[in-house]
Structure formats: structure tokens, C-alpha cells
Protein backbone atom coordinates (compact mmCIF):
# COMPACT_ATOMS: atom_id res chain seq x y z
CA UNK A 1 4.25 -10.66 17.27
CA UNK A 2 0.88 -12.44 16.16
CA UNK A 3 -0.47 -13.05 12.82
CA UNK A 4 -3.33 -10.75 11.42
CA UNK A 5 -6.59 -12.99 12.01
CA UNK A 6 -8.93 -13.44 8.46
CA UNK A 7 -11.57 -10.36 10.10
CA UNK A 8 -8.66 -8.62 10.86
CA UNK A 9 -6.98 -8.71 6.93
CA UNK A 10 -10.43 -8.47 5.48
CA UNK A 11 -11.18 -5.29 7.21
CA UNK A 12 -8.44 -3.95 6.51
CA UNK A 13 -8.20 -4.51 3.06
CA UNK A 14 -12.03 -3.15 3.00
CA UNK A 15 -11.30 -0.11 4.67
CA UNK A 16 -8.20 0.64 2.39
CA UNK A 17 -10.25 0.16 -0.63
CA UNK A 18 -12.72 2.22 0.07
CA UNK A 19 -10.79 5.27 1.25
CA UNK A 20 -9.55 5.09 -2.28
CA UNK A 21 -12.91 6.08 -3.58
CA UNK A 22 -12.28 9.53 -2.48
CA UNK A 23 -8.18 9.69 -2.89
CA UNK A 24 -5.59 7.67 -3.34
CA UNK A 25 -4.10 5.65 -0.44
CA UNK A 26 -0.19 5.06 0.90
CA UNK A 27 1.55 2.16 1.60
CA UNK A 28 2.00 3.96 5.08
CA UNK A 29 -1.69 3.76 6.02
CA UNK A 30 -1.57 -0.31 5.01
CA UNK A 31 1.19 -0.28 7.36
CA UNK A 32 -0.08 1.65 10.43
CA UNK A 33 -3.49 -0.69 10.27
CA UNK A 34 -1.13 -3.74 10.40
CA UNK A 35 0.54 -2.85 12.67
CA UNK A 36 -1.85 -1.45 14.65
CA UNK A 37 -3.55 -5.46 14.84
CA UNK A 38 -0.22 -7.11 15.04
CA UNK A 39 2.44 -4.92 16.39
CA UNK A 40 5.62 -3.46 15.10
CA UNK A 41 8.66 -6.05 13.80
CA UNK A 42 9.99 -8.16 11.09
CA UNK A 43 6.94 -9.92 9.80
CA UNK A 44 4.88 -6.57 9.48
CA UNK A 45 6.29 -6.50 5.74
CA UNK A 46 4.68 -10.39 4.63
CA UNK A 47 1.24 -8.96 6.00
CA UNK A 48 1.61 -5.59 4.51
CA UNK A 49 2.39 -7.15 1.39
CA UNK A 50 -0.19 -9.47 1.42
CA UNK A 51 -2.90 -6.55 1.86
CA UNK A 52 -1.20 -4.68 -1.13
CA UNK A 53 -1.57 -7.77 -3.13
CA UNK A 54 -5.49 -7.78 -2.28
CA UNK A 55 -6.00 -4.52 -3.44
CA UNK A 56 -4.41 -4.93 -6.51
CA UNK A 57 -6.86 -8.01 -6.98
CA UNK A 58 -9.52 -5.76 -6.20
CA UNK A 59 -8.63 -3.24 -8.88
CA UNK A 60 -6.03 -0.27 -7.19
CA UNK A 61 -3.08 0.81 -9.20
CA UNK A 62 0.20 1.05 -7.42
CA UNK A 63 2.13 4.07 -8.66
CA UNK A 64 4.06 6.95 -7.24
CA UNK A 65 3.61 8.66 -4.13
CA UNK A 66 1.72 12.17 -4.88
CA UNK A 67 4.89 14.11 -3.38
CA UNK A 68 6.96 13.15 -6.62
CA UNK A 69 6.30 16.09 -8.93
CA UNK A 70 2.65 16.68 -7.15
CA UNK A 71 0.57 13.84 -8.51
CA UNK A 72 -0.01 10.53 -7.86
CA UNK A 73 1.26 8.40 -11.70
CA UNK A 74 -0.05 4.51 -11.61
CA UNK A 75 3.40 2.60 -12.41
CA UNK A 76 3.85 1.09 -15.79
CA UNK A 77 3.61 -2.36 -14.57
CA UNK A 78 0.57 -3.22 -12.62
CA UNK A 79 1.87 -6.88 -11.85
CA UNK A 80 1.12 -7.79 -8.40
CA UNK A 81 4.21 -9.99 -7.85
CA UNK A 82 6.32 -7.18 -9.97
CA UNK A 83 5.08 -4.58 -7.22
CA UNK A 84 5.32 -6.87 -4.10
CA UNK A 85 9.45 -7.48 -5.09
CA UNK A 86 9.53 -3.96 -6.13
CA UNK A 87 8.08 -2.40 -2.71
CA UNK A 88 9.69 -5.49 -0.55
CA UNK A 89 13.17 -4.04 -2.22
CA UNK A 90 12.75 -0.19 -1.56
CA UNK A 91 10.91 -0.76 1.93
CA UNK A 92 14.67 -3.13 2.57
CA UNK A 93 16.42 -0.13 1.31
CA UNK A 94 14.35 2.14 2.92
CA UNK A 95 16.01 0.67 6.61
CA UNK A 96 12.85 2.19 8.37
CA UNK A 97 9.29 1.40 8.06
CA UNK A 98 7.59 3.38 5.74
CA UNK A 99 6.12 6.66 6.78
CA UNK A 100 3.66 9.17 4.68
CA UNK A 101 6.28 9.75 1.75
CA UNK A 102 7.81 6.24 1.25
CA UNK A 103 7.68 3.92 -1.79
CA UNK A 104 3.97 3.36 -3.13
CA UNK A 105 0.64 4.81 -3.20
CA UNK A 106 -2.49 3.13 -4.40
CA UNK A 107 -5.65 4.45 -6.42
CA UNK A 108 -8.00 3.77 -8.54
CA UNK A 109 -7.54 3.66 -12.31
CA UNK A 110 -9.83 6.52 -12.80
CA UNK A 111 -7.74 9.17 -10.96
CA UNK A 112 -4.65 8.85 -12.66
CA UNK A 113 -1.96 11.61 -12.54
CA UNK A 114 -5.30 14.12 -11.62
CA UNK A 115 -4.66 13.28 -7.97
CA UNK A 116 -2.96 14.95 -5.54
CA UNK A 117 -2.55 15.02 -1.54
């Protein structure tokens, strides 16, 4: 398994953030375009993480996927290191790789619990 290249993250984490002008975006779409550049395995979590941790710079919200009660709710704390443990734990939990339903969901602050998908 290879390391995502700097074009590689960068388009990635461009592509992610601007899908979330429309809707919001889940942790299983960061992890299909990671692993689509670097293959399925063990270190597919570190680069996930670190794309989460960009768009958070950038401005997305993690909260709850939409399927919880129908809408998509920003978590109370928008810490990025507080949301990398927290999705690192549940994704270890988890025992799978996350799939459309699993663990996090990320929008912008605007759409709040109006979203659904």
C-alpha cells in the first residue's frame, strides 16, 4: 500500500469540500477516494483522517450521519483532534471500513439539522 501523493490529498480534499456546497458529505466518500489512490488496508485510516482534519480546517462540521433521526446535527464539539480520536475509536469498533451509514458526516455550518440524504 502507497502513500497518497500531495495532488492526490489536495484533490481530494477539494473535491470533498465542494460537494458539500450542495449536501453534506460522509466519512464513506473520504474513504472510497482514498482508497481508490492508495488501496484498501491498515493505513487507509491515518490518510482518511488526515483529509477529515483538512476539512475541518477549511470550515465543515462533523456531526451525525443524516440516517440518525433523518437529519444531519453538527456534533457539539467541533475540535479536530476531539473528532479524529472520536471517529479513529468508532471506525476501530466499527471492525469494517466504513460504508454509507457509519460514524460521521460533514457539512457546512449553514445547513445544520435542515439537511437530509
Amino acid at each position: 500500500m502507497r502513500t497518497l501523493t500531495t495532488p492526490e490529498f489536495t484533490q481530494i480534499v477539494d473535491d470533498l469540500y465542494l460537494e458539500a456546497d450542495d449536501d453534506v458529505v460522509g466519512l464513506w466518500e473520504v474513504v472510497k477516494l482514498v482508497g481508490d489512490q492508495v488501496g484498501e488496508g491498515g493505513a487507509i485510516q491515518g490518510a482518511c483522517l488526515s483529509v477529515v482534519q483538512a476539512l475541518m480546517n477549511r470550515g465543515l462540521l462533523a456531526g451525525d450521519p443524516p440516517f440518525h433521526g433523518g437529519e444531519w446535527e453538527p456534533w457539539p464539539n467541533q475540535d479536530t483532534q476531539y473528532v479524529s480520536d472520536r471517529i479513529r475509536r468508532e471506525w476501530e469498533r466499527l471492525g469494517h471500513t466504513p460504508s454509507i451509514p457509519d460514524i460521521v458526516w460533514f457539512g457546512r455550518p449553514s445547513l445544520g439539522a435542515s439537511t437530509s440524504r
